[in-house]
C-alpha atoms as a PDB file:
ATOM      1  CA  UNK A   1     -10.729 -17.735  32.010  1.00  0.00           C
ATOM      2  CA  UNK A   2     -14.374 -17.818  30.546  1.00  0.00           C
ATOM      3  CA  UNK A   3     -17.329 -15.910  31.588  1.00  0.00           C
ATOM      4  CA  UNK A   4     -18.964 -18.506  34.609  1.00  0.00           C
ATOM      5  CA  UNK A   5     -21.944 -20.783  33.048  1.00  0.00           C
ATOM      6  CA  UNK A   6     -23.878 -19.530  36.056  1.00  0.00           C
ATOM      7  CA  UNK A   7     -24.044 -15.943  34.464  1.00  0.00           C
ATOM      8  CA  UNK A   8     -25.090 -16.577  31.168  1.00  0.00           C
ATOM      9  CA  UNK A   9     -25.311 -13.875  28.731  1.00  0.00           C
ATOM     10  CA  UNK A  10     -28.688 -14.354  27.488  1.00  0.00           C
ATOM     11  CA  UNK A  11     -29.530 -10.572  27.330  1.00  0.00           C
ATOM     12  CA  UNK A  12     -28.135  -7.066  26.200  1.00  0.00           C
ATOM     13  CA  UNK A  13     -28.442  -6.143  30.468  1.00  0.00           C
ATOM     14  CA  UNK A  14     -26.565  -9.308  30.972  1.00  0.00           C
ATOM     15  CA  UNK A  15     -23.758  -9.084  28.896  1.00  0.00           C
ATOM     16  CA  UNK A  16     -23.351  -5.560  29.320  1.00  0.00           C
ATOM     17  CA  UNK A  17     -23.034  -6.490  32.911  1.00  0.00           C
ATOM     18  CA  UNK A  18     -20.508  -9.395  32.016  1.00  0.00           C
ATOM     19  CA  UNK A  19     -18.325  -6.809  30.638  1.00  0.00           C
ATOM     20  CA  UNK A  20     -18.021  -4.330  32.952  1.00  0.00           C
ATOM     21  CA  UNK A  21     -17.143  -6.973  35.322  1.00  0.00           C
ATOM     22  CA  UNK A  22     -14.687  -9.074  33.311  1.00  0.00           C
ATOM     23  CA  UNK A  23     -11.028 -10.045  34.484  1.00  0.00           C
ATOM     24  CA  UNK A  24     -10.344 -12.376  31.572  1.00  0.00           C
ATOM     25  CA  UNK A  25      -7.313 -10.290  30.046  1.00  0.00           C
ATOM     26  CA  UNK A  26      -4.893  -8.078  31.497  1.00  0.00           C
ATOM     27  CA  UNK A  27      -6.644  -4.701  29.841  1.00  0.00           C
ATOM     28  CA  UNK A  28      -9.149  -5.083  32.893  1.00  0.00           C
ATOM     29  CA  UNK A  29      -6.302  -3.863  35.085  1.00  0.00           C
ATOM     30  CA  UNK A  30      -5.751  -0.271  33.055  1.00  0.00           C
ATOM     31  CA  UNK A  31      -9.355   0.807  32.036  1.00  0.00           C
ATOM     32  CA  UNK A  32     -11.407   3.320  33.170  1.00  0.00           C
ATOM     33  CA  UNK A  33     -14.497   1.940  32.040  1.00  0.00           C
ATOM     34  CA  UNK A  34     -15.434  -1.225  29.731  1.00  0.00           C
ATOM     35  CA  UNK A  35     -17.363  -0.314  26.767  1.00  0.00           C
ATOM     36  CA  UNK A  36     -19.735  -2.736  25.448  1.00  0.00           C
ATOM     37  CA  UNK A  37     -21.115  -0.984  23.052  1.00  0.00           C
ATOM     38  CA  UNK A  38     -24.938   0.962  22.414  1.00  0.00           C
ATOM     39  CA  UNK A  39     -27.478   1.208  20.140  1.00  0.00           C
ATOM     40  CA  UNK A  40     -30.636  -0.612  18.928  1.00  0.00           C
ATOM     41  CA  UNK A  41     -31.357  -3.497  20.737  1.00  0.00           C
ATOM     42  CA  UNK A  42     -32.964  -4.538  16.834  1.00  0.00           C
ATOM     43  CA  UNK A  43     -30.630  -2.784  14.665  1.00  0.00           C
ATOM     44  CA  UNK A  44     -30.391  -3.757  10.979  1.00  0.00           C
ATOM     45  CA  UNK A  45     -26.805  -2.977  11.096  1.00  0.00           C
ATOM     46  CA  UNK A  46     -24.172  -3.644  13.369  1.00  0.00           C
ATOM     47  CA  UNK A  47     -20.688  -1.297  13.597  1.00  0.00           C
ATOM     48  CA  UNK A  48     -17.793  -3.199  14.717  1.00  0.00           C
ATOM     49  CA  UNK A  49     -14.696  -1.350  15.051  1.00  0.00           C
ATOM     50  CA  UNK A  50     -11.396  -1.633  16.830  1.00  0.00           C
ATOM     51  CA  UNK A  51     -11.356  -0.637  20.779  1.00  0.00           C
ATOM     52  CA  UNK A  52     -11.840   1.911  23.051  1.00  0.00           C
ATOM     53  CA  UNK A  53      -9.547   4.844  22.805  1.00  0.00           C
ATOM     54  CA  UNK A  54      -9.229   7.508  25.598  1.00  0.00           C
ATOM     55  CA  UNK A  55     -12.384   9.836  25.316  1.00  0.00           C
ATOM     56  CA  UNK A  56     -14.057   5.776  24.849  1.00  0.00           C
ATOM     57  CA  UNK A  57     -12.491   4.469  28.164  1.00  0.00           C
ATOM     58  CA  UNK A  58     -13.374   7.592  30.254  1.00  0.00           C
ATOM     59  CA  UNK A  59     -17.139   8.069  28.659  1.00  0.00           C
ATOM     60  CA  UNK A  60     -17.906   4.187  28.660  1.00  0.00           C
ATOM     61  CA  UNK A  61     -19.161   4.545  25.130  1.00  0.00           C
ATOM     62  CA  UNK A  62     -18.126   3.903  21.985  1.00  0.00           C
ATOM     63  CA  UNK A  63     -17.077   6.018  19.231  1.00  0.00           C
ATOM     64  CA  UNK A  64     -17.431   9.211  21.388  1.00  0.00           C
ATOM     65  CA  UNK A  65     -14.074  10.861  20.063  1.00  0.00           C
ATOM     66  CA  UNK A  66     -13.352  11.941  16.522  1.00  0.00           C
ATOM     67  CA  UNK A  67     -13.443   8.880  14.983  1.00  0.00           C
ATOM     68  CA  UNK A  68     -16.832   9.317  16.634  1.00  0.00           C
ATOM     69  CA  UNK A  69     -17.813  12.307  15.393  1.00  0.00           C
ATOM     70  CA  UNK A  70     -17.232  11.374  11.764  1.00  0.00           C
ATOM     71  CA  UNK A  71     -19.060   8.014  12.228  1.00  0.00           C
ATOM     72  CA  UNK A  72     -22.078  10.543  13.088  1.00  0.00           C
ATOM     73  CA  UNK A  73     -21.386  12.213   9.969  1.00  0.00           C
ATOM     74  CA  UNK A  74     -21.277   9.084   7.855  1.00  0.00           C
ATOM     75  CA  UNK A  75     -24.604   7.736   9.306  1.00  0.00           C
ATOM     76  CA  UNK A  76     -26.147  10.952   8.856  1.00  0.00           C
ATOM     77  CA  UNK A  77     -25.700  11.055   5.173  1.00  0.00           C
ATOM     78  CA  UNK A  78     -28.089   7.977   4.882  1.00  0.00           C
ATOM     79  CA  UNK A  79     -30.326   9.624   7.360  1.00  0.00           C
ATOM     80  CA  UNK A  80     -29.695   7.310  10.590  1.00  0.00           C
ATOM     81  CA  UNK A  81     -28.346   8.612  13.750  1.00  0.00           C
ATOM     82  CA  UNK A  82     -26.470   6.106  16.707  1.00  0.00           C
ATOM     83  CA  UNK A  83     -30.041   4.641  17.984  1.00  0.00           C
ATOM     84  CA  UNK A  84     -31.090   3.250  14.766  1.00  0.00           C
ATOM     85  CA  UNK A  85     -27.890   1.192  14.716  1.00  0.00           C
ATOM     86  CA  UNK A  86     -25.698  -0.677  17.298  1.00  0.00           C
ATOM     87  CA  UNK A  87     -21.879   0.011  17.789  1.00  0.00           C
ATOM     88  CA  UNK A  88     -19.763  -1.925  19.264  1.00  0.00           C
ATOM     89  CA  UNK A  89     -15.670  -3.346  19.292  1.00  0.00           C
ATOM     90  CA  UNK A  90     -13.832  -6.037  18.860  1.00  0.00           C
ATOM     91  CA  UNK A  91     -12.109  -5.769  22.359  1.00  0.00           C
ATOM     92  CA  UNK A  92     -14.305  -4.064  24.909  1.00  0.00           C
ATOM     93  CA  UNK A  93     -11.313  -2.248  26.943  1.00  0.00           C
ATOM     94  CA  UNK A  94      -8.875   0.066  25.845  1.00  0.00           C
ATOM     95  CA  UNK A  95      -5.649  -0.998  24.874  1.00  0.00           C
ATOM     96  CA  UNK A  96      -3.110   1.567  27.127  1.00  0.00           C
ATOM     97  CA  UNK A  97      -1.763   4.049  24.828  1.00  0.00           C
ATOM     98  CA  UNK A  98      -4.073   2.936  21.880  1.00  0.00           C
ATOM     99  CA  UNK A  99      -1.974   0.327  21.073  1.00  0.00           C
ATOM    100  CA  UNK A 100      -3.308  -2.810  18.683  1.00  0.00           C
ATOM    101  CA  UNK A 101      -4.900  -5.238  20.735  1.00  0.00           C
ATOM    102  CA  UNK A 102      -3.471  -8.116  21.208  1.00  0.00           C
ATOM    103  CA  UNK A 103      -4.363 -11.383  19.808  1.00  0.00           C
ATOM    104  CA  UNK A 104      -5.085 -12.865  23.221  1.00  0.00           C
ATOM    105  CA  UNK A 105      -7.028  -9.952  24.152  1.00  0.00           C
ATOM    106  CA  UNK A 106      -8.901  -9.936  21.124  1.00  0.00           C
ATOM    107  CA  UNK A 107      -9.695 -13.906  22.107  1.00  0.00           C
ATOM    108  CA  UNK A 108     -10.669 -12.946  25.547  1.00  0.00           C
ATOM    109  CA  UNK A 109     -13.186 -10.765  24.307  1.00  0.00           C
ATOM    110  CA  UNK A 110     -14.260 -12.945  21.427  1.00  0.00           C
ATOM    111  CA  UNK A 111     -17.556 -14.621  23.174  1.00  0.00           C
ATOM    112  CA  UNK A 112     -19.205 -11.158  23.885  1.00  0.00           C
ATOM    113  CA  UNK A 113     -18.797  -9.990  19.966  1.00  0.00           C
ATOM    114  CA  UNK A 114     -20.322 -13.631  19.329  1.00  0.00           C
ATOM    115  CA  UNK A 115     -23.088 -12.982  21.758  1.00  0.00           C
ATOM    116  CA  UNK A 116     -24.010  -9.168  20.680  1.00  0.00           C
ATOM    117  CA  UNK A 117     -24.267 -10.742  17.300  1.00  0.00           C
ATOM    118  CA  UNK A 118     -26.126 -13.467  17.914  1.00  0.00           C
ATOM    119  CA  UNK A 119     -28.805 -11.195  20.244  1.00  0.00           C
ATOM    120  CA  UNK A 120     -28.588  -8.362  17.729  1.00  0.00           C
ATOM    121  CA  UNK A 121     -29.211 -10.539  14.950  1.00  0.00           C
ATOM    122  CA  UNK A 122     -28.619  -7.370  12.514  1.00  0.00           C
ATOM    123  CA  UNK A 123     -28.557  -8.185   9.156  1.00  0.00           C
ATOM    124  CA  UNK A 124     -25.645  -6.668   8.289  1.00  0.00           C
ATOM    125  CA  UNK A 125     -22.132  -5.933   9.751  1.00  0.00           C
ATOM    126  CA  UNK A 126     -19.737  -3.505   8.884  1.00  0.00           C
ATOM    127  CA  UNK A 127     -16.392  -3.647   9.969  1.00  0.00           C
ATOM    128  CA  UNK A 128     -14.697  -0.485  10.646  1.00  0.00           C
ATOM    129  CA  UNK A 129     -10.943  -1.390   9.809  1.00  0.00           C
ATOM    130  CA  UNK A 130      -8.548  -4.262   9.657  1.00  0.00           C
ATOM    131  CA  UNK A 131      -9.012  -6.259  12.925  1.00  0.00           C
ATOM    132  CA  UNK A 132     -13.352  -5.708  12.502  1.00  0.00           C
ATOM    133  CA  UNK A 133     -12.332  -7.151   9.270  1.00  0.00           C
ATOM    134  CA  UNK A 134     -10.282 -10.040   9.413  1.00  0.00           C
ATOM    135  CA  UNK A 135     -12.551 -11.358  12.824  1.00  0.00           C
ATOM    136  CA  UNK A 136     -14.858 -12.536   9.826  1.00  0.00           C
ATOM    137  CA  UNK A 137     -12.869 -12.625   6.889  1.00  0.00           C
ATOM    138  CA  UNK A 138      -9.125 -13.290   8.009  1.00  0.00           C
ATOM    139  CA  UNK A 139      -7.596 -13.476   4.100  1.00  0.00           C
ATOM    140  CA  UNK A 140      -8.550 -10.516   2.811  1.00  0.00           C
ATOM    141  CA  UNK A 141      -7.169  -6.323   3.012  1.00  0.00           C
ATOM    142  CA  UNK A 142      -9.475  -3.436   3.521  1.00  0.00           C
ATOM    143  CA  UNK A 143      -8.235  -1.848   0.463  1.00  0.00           C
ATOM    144  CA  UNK A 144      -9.176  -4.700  -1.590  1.00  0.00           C
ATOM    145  CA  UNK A 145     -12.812  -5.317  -0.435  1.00  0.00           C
ATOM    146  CA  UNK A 146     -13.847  -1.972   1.129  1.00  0.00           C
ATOM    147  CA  UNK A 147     -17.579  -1.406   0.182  1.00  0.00           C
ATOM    148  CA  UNK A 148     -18.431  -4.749  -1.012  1.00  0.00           C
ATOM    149  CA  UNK A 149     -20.466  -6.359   1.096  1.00  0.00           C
ATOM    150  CA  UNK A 150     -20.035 -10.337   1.328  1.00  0.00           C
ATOM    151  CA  UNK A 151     -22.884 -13.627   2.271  1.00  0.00           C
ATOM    152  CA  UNK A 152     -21.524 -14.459   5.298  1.00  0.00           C
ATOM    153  CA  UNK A 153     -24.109 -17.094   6.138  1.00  0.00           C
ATOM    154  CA  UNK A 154     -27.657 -15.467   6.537  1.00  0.00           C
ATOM    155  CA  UNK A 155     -25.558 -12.075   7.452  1.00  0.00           C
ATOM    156  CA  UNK A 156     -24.049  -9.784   4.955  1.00  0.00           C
ATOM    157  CA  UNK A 157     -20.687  -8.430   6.394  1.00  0.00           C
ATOM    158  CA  UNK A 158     -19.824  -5.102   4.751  1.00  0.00           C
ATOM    159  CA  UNK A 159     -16.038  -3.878   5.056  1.00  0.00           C
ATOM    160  CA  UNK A 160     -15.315  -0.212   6.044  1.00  0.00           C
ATOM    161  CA  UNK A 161     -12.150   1.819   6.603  1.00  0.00           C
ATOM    162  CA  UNK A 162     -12.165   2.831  10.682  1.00  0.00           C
ATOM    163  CA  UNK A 163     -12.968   6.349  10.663  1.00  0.00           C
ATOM    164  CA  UNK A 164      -9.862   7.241  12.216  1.00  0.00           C
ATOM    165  CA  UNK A 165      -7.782   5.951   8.941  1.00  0.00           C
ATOM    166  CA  UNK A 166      -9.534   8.979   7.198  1.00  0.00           C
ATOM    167  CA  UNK A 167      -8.387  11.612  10.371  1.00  0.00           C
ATOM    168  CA  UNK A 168      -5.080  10.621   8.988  1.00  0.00           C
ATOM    169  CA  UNK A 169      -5.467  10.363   5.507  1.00  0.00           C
ATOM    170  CA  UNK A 170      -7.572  13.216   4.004  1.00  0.00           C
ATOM    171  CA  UNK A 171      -8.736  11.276   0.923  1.00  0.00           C
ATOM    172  CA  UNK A 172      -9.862   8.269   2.204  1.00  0.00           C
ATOM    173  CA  UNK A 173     -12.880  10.302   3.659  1.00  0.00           C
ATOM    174  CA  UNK A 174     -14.200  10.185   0.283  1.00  0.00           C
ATOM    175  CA  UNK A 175     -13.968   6.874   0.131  1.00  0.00           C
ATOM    176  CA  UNK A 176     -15.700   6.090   3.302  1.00  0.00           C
ATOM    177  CA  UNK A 177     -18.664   8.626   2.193  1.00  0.00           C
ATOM    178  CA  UNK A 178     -19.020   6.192  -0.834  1.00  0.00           C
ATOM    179  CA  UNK A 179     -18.660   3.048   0.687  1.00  0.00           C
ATOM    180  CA  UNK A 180     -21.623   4.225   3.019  1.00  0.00           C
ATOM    181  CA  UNK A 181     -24.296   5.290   0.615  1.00  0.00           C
ATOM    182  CA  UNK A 182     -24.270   1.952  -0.645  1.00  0.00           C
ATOM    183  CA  UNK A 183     -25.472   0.457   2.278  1.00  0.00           C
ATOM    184  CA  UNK A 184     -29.160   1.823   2.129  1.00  0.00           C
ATOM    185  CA  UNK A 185     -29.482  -0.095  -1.673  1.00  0.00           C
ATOM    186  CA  UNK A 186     -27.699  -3.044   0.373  1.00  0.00           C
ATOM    187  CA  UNK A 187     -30.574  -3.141   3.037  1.00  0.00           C
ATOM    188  CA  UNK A 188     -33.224  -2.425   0.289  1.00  0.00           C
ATOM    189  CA  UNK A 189     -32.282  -5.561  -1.642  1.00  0.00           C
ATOM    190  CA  UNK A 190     -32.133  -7.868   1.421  1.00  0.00           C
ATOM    191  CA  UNK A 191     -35.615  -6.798   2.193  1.00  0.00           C
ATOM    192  CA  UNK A 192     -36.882  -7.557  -0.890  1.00  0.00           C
ATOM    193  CA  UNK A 193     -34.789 -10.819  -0.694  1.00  0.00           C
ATOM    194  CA  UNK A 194     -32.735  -9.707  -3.637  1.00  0.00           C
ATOM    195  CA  UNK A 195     -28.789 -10.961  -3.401  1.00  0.00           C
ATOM    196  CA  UNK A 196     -26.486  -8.323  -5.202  1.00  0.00           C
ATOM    197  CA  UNK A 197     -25.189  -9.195  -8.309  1.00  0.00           C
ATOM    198  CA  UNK A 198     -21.931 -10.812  -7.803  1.00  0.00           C
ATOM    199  CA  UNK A 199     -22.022 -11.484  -4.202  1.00  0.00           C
ATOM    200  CA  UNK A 200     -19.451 -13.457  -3.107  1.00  0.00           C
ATOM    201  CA  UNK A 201     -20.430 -16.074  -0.427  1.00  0.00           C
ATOM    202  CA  UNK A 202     -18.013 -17.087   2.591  1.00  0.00           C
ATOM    203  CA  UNK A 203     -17.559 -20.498   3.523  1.00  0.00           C
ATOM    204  CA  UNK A 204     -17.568 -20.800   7.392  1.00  0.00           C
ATOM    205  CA  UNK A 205     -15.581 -22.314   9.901  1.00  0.00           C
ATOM    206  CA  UNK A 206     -17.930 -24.652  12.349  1.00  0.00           C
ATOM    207  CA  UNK A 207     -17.107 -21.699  15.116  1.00  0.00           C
ATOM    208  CA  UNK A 208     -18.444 -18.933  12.880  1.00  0.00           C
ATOM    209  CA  UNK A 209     -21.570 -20.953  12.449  1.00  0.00           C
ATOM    210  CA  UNK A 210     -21.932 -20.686  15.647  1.00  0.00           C
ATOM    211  CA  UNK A 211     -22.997 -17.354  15.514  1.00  0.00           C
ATOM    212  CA  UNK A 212     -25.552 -17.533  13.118  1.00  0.00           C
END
């Protein structure tokens, strides 16, 4: 079941509404709260990570847990805080027990992702872990592209470990620390209309182009 054509989406208070509301998958019948996501409402840079976990589904925001916490961290060492940037997931309701969401889930959810970006308009998007990542660029690993930021039409999507890989894995904090500091030269050289040397372009699927 879609969202109704008599609702449309055409603004952050609408879809945020739309979501809080929606019945299209089963995970509407064991959350708390929906979390749409917060930020910007003219971010340069989007966040897109998995789901809502517990302290997510019982605050109605995003990111509020650890994972959260270290997100903070990572932002702050490029001086931005949460309301220079918008953060948002790939499934808007939290999976019970944390689980992966599931691909029909994921589906369900897929129009309000499309929508943020396409109101959002950021210029970049950085997926935090493997489902963020493979929603725009299904054949490739985290570990192979992490912190190399691809053309994805007008956008540049930028591929992060989630946070919460590095809460289980001490040295990949490291690695996330890195892969952040390069987005301020990333953002510098889009302003100045400047590709990155060696930038690989995406070729799009007719739905991706939708959301550009």
């Amino acid at each position: 079941m879609d969202t109704p054509m008599d609702t449309p989406m055409d603004t952050m208070e609408a879809l945020v509404q739309a979501v809080a509301t929606c019945t299209d998958c089963s995970l509407c019948e064991t959350r708390t709260q929906s979390v749409p996501g917060e930020g910007s409402n003219n971010p340069e840079i989007l966040f897109i990570g998995e789901g809502p976990g517990l302290h997510e589904d019982q605050q109605g925001r995003p990111f509020v847990g650890p994972s959260g916490k270290l997100l903070d961290g990572l932002l702050g060492l490029i001086g931005l805080t949460r309301p220079d940037v918008y953060i948002a997931n790939v499934v808007k309701c939290r999976p019970p027990n944390n689980r992966d969401p599931l691909p029909e889930e994921i589906k369900a959810c897929r129009k309000y992702l499309d929508q943020q970006i396409q109101l959002l308009d950021p210029k970049v998007i950085v997926t935090l872990g493997r489902f963020s990542l493979v929603r725009f660029l299904p054949q490739e690993t985290i570990s192979k592209v992490h912190g190399q930021p691809r053309l994805w039409g007008h956008r540049y999507i930028f591929p992060m470990y989630h946070p919460a890989a590095a809460l289980h894995q001490g040295n990949l904090r490291h690695v996330l620390e890195e892969d952040m500091r390069k987005l301020p030269d990333l953002l510098q050289r889009i302003q100045q209309e400047d590709t990155p040397e060696g930038i690989v372009e995406e070729t799009l699927e007719p739905e991706q182009l939708q959301m550009l």
